[in-house]
N, C-alpha and C. Protein backbone atom coordinates (compact mmCIF):
# COMPACT_ATOMS: atom_id res chain seq x y z
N UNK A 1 8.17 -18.20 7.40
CA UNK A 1 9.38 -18.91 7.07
C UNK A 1 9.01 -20.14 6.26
N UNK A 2 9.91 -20.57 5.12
CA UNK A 2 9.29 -21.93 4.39
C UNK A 2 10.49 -22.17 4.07
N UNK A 3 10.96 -23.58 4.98
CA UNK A 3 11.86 -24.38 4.46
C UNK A 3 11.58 -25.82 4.62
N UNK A 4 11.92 -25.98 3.70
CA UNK A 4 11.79 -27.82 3.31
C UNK A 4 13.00 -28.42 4.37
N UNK A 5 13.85 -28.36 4.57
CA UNK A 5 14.77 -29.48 5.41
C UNK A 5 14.70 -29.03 6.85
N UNK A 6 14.22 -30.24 7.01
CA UNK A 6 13.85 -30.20 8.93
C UNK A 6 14.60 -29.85 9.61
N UNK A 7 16.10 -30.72 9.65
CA UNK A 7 16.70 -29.64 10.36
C UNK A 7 17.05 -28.24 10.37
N UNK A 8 17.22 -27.48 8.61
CA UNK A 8 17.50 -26.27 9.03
C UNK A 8 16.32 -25.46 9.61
N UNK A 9 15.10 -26.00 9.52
CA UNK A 9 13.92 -24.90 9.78
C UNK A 9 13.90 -25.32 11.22
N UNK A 10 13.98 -26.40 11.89
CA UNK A 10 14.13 -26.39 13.52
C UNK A 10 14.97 -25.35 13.90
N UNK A 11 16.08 -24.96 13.13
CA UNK A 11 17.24 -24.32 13.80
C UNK A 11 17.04 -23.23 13.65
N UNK A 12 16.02 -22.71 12.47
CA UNK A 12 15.45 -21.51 12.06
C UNK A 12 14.70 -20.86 12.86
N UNK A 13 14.03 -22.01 13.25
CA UNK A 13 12.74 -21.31 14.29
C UNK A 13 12.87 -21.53 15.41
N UNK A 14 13.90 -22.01 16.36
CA UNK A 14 14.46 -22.23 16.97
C UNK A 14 15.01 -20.66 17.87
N UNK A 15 15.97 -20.14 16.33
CA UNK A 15 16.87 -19.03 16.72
C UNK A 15 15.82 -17.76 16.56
N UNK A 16 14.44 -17.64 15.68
CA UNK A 16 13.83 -16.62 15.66
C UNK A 16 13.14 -16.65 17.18
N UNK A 17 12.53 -17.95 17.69
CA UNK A 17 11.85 -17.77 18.53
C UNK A 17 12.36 -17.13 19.77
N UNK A 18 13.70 -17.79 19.61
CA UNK A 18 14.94 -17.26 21.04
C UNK A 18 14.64 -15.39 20.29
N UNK A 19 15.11 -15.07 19.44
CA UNK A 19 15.42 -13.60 19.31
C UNK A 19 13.91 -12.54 19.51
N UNK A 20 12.44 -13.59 19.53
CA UNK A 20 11.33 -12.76 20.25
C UNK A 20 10.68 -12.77 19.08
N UNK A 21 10.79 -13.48 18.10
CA UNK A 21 9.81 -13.25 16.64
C UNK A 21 8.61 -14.14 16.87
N UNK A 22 7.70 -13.60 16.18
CA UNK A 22 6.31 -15.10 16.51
C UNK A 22 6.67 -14.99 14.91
N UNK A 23 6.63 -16.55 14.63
CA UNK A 23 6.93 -17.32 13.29
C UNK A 23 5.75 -18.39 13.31
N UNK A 24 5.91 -17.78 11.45
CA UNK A 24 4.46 -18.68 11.03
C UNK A 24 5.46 -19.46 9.97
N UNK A 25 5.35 -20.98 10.64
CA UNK A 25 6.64 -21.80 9.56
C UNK A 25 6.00 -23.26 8.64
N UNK A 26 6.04 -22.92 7.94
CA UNK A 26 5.82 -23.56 6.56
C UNK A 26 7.06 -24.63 6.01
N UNK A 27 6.35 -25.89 5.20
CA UNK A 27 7.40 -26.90 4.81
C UNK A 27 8.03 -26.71 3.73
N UNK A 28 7.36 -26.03 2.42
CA UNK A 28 8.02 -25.64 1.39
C UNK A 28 6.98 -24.60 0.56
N UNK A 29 7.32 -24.86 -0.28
CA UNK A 29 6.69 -22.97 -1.43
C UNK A 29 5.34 -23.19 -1.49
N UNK A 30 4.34 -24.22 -1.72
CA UNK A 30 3.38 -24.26 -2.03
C UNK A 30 2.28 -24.47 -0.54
N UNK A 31 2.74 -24.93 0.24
CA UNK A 31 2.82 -24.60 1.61
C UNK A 31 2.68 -22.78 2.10
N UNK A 32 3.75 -22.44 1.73
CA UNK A 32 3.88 -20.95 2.31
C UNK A 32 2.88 -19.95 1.46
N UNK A 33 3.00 -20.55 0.42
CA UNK A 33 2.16 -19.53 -0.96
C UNK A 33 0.55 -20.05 -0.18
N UNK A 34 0.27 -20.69 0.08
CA UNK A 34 -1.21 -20.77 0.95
C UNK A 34 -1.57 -19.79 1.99
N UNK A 35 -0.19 -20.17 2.95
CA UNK A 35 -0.09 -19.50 4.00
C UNK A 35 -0.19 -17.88 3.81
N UNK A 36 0.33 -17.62 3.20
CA UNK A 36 0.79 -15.91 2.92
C UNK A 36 -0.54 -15.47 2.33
N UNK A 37 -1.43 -16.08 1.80
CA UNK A 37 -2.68 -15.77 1.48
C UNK A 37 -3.94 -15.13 2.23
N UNK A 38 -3.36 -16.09 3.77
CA UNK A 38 -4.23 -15.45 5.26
C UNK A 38 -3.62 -14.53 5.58
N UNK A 39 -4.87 -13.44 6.33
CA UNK A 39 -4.57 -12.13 7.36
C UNK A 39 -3.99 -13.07 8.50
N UNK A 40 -3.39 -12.34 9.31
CA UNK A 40 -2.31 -11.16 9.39
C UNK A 40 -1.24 -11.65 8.15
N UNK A 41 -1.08 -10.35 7.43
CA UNK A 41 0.42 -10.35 6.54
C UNK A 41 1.57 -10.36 7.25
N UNK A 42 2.49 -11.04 7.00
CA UNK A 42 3.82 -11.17 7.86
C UNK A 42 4.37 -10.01 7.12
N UNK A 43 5.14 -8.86 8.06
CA UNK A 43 6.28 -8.22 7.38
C UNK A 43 7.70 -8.36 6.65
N UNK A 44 7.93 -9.61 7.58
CA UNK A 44 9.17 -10.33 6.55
C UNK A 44 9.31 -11.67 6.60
N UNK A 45 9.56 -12.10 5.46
CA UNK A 45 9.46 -13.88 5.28
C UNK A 45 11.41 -13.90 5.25
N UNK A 46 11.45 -15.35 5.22
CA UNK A 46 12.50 -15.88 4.91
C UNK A 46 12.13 -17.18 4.12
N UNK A 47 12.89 -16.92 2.71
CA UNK A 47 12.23 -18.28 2.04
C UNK A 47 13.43 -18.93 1.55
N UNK A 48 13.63 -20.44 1.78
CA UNK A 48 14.74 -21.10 1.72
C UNK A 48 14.41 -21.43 -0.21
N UNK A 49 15.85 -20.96 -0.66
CA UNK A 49 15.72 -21.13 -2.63
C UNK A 49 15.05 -22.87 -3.01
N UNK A 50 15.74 -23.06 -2.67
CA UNK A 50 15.75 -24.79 -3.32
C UNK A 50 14.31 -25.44 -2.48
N UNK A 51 13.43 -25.29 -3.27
CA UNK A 51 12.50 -26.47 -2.43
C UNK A 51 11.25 -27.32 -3.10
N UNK A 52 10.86 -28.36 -3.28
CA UNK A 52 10.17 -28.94 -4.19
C UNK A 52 9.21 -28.09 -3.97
N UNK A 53 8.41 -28.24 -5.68
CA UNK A 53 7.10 -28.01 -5.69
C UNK A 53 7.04 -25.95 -5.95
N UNK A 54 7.29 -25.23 -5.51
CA UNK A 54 7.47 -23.78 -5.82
C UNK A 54 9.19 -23.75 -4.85
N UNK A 55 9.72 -23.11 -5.87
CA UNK A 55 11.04 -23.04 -5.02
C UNK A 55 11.24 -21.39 -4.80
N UNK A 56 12.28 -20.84 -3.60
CA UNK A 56 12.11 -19.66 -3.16
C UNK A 56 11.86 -18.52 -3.94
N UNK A 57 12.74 -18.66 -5.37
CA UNK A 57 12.10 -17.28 -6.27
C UNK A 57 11.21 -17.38 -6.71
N UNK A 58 10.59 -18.78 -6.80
CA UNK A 58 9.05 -18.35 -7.74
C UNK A 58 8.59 -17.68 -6.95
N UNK A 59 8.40 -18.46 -5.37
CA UNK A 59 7.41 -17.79 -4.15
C UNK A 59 7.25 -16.16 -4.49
N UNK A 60 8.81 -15.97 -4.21
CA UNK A 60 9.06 -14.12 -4.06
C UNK A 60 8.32 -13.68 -5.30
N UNK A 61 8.48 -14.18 -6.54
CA UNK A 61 7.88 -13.41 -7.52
C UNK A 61 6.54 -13.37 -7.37
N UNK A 62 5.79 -14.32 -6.99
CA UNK A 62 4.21 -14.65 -6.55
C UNK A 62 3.81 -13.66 -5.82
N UNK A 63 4.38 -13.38 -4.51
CA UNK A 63 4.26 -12.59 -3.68
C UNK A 63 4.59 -11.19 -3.99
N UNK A 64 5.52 -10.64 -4.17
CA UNK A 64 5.56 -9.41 -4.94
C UNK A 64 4.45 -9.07 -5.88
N UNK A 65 3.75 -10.00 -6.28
CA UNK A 65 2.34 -9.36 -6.91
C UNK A 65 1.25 -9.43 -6.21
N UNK A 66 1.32 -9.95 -4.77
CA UNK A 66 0.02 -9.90 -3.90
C UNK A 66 0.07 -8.52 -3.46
N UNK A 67 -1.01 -8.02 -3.30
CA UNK A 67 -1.29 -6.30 -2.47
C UNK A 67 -0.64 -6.08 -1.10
N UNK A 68 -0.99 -7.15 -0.34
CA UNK A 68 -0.94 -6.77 0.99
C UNK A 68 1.05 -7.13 0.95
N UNK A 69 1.67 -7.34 -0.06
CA UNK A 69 3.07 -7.89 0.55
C UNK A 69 4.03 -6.40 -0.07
N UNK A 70 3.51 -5.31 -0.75
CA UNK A 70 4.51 -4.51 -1.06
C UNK A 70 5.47 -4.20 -0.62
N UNK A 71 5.33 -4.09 0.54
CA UNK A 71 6.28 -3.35 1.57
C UNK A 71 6.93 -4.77 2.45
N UNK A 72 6.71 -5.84 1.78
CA UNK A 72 7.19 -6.70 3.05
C UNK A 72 8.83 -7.07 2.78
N UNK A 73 9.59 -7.21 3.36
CA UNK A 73 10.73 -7.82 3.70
C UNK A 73 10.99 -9.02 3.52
N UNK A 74 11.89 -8.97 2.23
CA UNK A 74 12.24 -11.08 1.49
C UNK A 74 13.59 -11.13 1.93
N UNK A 75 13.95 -12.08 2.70
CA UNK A 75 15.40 -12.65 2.62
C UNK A 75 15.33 -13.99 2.21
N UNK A 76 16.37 -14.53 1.16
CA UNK A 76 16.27 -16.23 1.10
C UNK A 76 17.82 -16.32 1.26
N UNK A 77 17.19 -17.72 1.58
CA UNK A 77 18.01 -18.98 2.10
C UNK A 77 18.85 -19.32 1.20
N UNK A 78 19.77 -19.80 0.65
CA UNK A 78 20.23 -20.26 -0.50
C UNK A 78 21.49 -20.76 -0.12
N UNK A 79 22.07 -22.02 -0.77
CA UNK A 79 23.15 -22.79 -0.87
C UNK A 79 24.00 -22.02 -1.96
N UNK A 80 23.52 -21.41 -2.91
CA UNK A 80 23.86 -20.36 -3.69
C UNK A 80 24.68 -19.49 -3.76
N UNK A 81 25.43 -19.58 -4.18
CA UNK A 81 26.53 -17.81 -3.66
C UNK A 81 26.90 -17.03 -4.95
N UNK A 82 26.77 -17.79 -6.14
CA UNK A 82 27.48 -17.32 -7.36
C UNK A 82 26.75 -16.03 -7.82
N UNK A 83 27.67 -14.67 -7.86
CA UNK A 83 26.98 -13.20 -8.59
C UNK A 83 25.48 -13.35 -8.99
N UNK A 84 25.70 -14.26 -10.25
CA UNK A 84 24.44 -14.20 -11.44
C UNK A 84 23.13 -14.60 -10.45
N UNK A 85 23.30 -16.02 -9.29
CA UNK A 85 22.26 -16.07 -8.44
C UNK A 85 22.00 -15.29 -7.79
N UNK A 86 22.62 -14.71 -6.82
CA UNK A 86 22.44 -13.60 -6.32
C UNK A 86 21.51 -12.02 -6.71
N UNK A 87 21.65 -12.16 -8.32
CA UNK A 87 21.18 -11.28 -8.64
C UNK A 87 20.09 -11.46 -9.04
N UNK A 88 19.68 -12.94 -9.72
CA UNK A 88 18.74 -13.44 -10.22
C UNK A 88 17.25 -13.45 -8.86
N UNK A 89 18.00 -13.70 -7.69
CA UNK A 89 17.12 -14.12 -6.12
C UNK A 89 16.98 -12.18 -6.33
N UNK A 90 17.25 -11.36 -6.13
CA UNK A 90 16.98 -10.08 -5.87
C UNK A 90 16.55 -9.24 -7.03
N UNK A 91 16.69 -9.93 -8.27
CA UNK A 91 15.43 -9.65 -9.65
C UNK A 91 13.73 -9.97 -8.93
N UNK A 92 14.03 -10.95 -8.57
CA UNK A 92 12.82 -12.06 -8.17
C UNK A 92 11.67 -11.54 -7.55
N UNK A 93 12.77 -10.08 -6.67
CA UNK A 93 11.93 -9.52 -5.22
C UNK A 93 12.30 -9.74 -4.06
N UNK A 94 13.79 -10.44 -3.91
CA UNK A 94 13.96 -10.77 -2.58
C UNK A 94 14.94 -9.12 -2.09
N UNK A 95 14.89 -9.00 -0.75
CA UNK A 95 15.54 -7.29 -0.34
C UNK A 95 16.93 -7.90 0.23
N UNK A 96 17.13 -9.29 0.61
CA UNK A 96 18.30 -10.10 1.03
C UNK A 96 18.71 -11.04 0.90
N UNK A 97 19.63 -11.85 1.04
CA UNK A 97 20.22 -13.09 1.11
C UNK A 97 20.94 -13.13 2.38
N UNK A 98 20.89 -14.84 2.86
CA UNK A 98 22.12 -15.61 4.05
C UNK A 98 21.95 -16.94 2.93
N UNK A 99 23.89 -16.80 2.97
CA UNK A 99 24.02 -18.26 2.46
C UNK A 99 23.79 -19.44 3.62
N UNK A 100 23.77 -20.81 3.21
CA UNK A 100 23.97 -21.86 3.90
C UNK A 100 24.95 -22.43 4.14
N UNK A 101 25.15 -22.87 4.92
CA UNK A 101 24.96 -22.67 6.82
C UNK A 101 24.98 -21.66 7.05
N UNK A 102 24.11 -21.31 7.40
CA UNK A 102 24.03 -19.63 8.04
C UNK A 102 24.53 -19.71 9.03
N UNK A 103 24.79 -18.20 9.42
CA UNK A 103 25.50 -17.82 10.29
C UNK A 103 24.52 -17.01 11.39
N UNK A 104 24.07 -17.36 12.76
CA UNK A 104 23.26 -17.09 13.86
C UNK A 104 23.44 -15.58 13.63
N UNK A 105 24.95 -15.16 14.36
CA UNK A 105 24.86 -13.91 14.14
C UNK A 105 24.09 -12.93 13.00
N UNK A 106 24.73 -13.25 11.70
CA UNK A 106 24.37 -13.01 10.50
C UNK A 106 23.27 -12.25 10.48
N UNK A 107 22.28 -14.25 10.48
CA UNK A 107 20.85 -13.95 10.24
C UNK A 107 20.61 -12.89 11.70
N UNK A 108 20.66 -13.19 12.62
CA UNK A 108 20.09 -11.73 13.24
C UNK A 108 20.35 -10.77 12.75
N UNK A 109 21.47 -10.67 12.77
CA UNK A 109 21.81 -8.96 12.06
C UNK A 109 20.98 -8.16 10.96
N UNK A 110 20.86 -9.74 9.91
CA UNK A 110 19.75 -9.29 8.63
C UNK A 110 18.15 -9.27 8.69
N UNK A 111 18.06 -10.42 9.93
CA UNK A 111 16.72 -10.00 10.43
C UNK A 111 16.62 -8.83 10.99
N UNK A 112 17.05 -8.24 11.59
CA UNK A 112 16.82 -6.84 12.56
C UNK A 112 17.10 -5.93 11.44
N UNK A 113 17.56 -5.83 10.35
CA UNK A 113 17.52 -4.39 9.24
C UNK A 113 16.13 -4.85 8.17
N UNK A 114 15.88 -6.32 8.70
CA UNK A 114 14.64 -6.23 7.86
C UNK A 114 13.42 -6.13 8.37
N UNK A 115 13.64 -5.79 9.88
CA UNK A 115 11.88 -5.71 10.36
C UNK A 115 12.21 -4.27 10.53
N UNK A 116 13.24 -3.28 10.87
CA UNK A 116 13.73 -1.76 10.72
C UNK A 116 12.66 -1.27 9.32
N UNK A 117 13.36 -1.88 8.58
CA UNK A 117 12.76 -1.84 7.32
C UNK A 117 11.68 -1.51 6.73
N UNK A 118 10.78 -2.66 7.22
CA UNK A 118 9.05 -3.24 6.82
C UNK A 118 8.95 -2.55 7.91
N UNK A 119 8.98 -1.82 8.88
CA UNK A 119 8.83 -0.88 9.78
C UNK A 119 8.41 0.62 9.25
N UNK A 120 9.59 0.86 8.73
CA UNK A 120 9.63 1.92 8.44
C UNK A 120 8.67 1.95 6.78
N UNK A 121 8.42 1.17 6.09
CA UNK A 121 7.76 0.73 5.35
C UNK A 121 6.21 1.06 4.99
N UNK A 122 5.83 0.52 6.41
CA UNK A 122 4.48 0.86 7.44
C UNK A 122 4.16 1.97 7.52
N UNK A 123 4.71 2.61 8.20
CA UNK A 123 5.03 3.96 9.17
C UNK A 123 5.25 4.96 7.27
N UNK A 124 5.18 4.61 6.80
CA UNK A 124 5.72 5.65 5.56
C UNK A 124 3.92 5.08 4.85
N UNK A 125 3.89 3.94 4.27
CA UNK A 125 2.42 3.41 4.23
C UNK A 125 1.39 4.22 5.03
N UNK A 126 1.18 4.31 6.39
CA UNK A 126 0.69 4.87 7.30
C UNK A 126 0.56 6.56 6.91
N UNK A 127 1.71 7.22 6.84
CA UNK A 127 1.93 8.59 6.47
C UNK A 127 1.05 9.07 5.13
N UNK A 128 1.39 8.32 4.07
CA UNK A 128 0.60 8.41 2.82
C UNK A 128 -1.21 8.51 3.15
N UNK A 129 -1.18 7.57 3.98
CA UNK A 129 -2.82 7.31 3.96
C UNK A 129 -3.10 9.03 4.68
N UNK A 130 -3.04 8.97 5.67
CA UNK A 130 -3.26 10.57 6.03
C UNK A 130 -3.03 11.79 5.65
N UNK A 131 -1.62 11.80 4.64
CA UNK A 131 -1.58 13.04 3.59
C UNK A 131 -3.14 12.61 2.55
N UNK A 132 -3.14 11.59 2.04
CA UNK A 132 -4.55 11.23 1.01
C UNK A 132 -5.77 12.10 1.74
N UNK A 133 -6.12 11.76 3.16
CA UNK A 133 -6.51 12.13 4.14
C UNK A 133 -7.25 13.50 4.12
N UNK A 134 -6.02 14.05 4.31
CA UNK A 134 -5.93 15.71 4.60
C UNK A 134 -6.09 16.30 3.11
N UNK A 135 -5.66 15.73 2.38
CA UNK A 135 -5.82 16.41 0.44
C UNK A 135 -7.46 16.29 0.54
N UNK A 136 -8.25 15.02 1.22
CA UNK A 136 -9.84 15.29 0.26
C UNK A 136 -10.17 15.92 1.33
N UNK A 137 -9.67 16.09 2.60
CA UNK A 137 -10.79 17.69 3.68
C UNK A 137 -10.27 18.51 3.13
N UNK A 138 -9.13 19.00 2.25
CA UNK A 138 -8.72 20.13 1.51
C UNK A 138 -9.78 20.60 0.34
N UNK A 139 -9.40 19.68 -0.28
CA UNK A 139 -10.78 19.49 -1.70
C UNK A 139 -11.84 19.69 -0.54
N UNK A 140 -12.44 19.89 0.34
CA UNK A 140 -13.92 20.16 1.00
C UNK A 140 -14.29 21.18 1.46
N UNK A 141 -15.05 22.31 0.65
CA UNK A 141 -15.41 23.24 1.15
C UNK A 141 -15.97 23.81 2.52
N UNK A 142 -15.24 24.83 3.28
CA UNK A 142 -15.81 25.31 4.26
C UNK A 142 -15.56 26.14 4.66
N UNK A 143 -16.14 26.79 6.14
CA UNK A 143 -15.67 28.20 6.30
C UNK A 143 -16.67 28.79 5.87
N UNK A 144 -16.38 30.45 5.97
CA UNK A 144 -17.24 31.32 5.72
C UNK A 144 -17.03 32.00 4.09
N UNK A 145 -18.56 31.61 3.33
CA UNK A 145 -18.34 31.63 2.05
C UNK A 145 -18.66 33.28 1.44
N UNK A 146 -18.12 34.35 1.19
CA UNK A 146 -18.87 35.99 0.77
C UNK A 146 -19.63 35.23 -0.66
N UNK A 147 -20.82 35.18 -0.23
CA UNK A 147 -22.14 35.48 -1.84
C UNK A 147 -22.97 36.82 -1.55
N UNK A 148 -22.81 37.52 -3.31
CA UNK A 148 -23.82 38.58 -3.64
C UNK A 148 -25.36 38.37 -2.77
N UNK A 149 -25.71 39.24 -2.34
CA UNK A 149 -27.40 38.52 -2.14
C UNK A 149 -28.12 38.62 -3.37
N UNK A 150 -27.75 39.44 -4.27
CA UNK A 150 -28.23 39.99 -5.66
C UNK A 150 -28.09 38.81 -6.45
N UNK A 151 -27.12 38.76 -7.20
CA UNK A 151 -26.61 38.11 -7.89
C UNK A 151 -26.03 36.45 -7.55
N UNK A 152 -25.94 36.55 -6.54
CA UNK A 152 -25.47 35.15 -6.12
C UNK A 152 -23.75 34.61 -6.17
N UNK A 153 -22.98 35.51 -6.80
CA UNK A 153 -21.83 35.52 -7.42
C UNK A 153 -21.23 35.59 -5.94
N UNK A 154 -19.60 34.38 -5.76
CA UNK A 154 -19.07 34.33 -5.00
C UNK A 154 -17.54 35.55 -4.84
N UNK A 155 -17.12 35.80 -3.73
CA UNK A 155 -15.89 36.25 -3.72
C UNK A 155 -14.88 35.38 -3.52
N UNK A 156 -13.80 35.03 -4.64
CA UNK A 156 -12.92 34.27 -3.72
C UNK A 156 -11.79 34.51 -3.42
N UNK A 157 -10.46 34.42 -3.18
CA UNK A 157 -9.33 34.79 -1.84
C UNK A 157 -8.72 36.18 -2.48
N UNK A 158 -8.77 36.20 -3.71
CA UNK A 158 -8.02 37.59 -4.66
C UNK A 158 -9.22 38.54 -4.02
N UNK A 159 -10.53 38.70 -4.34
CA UNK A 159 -11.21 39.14 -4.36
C UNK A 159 -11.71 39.75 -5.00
N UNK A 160 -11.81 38.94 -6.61
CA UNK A 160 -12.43 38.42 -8.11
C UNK A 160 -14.14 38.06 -7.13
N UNK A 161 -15.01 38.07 -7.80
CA UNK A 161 -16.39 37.51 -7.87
C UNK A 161 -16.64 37.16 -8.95
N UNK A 162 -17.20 35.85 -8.94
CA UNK A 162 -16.99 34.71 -9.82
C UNK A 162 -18.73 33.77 -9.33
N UNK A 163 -18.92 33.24 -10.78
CA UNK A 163 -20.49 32.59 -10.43
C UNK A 163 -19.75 31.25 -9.07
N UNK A 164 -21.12 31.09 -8.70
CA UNK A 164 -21.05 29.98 -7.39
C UNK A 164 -20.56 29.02 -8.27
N UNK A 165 -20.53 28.38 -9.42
CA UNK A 165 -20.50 26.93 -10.02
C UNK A 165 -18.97 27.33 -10.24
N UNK A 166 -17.91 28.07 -10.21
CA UNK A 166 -16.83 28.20 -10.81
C UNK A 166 -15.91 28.10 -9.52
N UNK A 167 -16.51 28.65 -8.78
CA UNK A 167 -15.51 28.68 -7.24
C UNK A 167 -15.94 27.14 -6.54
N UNK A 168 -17.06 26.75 -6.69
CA UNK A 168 -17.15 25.07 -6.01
C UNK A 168 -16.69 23.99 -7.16
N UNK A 169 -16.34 24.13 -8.04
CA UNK A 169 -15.63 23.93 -9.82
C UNK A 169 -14.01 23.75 -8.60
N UNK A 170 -13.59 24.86 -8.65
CA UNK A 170 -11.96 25.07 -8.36
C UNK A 170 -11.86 25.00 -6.91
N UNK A 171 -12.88 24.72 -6.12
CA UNK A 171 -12.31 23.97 -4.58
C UNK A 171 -12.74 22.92 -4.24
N UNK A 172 -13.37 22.14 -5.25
CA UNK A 172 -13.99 20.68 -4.54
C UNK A 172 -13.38 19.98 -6.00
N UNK A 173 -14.49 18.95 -5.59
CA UNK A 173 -14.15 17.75 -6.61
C UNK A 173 -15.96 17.61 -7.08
N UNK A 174 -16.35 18.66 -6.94
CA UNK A 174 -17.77 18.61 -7.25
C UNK A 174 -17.92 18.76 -8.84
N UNK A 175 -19.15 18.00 -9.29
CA UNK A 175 -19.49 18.29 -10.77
C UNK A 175 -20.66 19.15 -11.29
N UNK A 176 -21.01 19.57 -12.13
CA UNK A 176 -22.54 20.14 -11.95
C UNK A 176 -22.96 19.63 -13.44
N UNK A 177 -24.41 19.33 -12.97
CA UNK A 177 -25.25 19.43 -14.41
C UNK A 177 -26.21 20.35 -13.82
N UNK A 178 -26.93 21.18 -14.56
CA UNK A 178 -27.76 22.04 -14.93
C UNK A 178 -29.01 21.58 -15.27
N UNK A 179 -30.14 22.46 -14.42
CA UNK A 179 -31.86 21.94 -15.14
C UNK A 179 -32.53 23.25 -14.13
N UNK A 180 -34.05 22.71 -13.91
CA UNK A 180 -34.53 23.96 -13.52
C UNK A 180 -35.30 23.50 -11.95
N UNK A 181 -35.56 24.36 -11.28
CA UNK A 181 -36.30 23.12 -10.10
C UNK A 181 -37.46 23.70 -10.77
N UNK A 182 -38.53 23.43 -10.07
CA UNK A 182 -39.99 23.41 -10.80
C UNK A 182 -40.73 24.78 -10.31
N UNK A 183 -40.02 25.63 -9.15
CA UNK A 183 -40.44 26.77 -9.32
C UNK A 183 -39.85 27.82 -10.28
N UNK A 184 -38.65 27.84 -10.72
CA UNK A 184 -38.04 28.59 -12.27
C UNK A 184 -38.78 28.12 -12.92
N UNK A 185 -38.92 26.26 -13.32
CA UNK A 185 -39.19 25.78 -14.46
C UNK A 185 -40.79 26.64 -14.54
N UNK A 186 -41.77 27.15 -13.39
CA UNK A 186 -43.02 27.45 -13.89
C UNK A 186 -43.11 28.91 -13.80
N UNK A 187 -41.80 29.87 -13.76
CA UNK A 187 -41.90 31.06 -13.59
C UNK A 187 -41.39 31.39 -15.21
N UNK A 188 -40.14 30.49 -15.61
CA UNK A 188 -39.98 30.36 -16.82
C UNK A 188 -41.02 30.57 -17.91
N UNK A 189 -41.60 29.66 -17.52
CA UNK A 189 -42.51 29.07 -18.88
C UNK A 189 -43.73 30.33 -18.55
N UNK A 190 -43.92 30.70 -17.71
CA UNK A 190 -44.97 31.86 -17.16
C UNK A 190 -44.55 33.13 -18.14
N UNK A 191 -43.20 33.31 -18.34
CA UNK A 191 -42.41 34.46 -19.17
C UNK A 191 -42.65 33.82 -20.73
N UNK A 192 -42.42 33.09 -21.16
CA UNK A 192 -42.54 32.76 -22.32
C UNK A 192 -43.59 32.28 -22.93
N UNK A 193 -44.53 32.45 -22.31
CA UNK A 193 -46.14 32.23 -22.75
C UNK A 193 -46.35 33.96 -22.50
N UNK A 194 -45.78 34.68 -21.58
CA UNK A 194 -46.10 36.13 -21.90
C UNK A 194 -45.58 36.93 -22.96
N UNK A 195 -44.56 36.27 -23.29
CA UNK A 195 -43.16 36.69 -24.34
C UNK A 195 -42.67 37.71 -23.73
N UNK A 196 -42.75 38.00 -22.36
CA UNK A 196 -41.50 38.81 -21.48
C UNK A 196 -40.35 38.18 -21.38
């Protein structure tokens, strides 16, 4: 939370603390823009518009380019009500607005769809990482592989036989360069000094 006027941020943190939030509260933008820099990332800020020194949309725009805040939840504060602001605060990066004097109810109401939110945010964050997950044990060969003993040539699911470099080519993420180990390289050169 970063608001510059004492009383509203007493009353701020006041009503989060009553509703069960642990709040990390800050005096104004350049203040909070520090703050938001340390682990743990908060899932949702509330940043009051008007405040010396970085005022609430710069913050949001700042923050919207840090990594760890993608998914986080902006509501600001604002004395503000006119369309064009409104739209200008949610250009910025903010996901909400409460005008001033807020309204207790209100802000709960908008707090609770914004930790729903950065919740579900997470939990979708979370999901991604384990589909990523499951795609590179996909890309990872295993199981039981049919090779020629002759030839060396693989079978794969059609049941085409195909060189080994073409089937680990089209199920991995493997690369190949080519050379000789040193028993070809001297069986090789054994043939071509015979001219067999």
């Amino acid at each position: 939370m970063a608001e510059d006027d004492s009383v509203s941020r007493r009353l701020l943190q006041a009503a989060l603390d009553k509703w069960g939030y642990e709040v990390v509260v800050t005096c104004d933008g350049q203040q909070a823009w520090q703050a938001l820099q340390q682990a743990p990332f908060p899932s949702l800020l509330i940043l009051d518009w008007q405040m010396p020194g970085m005022d609430g949309v710069e913050l949001c725009r700042r923050v919207r380019a840090l990594p760890g805040y993608q998914s986080a939840y902006i509501i600001l504060l604002t004395g503000k009500s006119s369309k064009e602001d409104v739209v200008n605060g949610l250009d910025a990066g903010a996901d909400d607005y409460v005008t001033k004097p807020f309204d207790p109810g209100e802000l709960r109401a908008r707090v609770s769809v914004g930790v729903r939110v950065a919740q579900l945010q997470l939990s979708l964050a979370e999901r991604v990482r384990d589909l990523e997950s499951a795609l590179t044990k996909v890309k990872t060969l295993s199981g039981l592989l049919p090779i020629c003993a002759s030839c060396k040539k693989i079978r794969d699911d059609k049941g085409y036989w195909m060189q080994i470099e073409g089937y680990i080519r089209d199920h991995s993420e493997a690369e190949f360069s080519h050379g000789f180990c040193p028993e070809c390289a001297h069986r090789w050169m054994e043939l071509s000094e015979t001219g067999s």
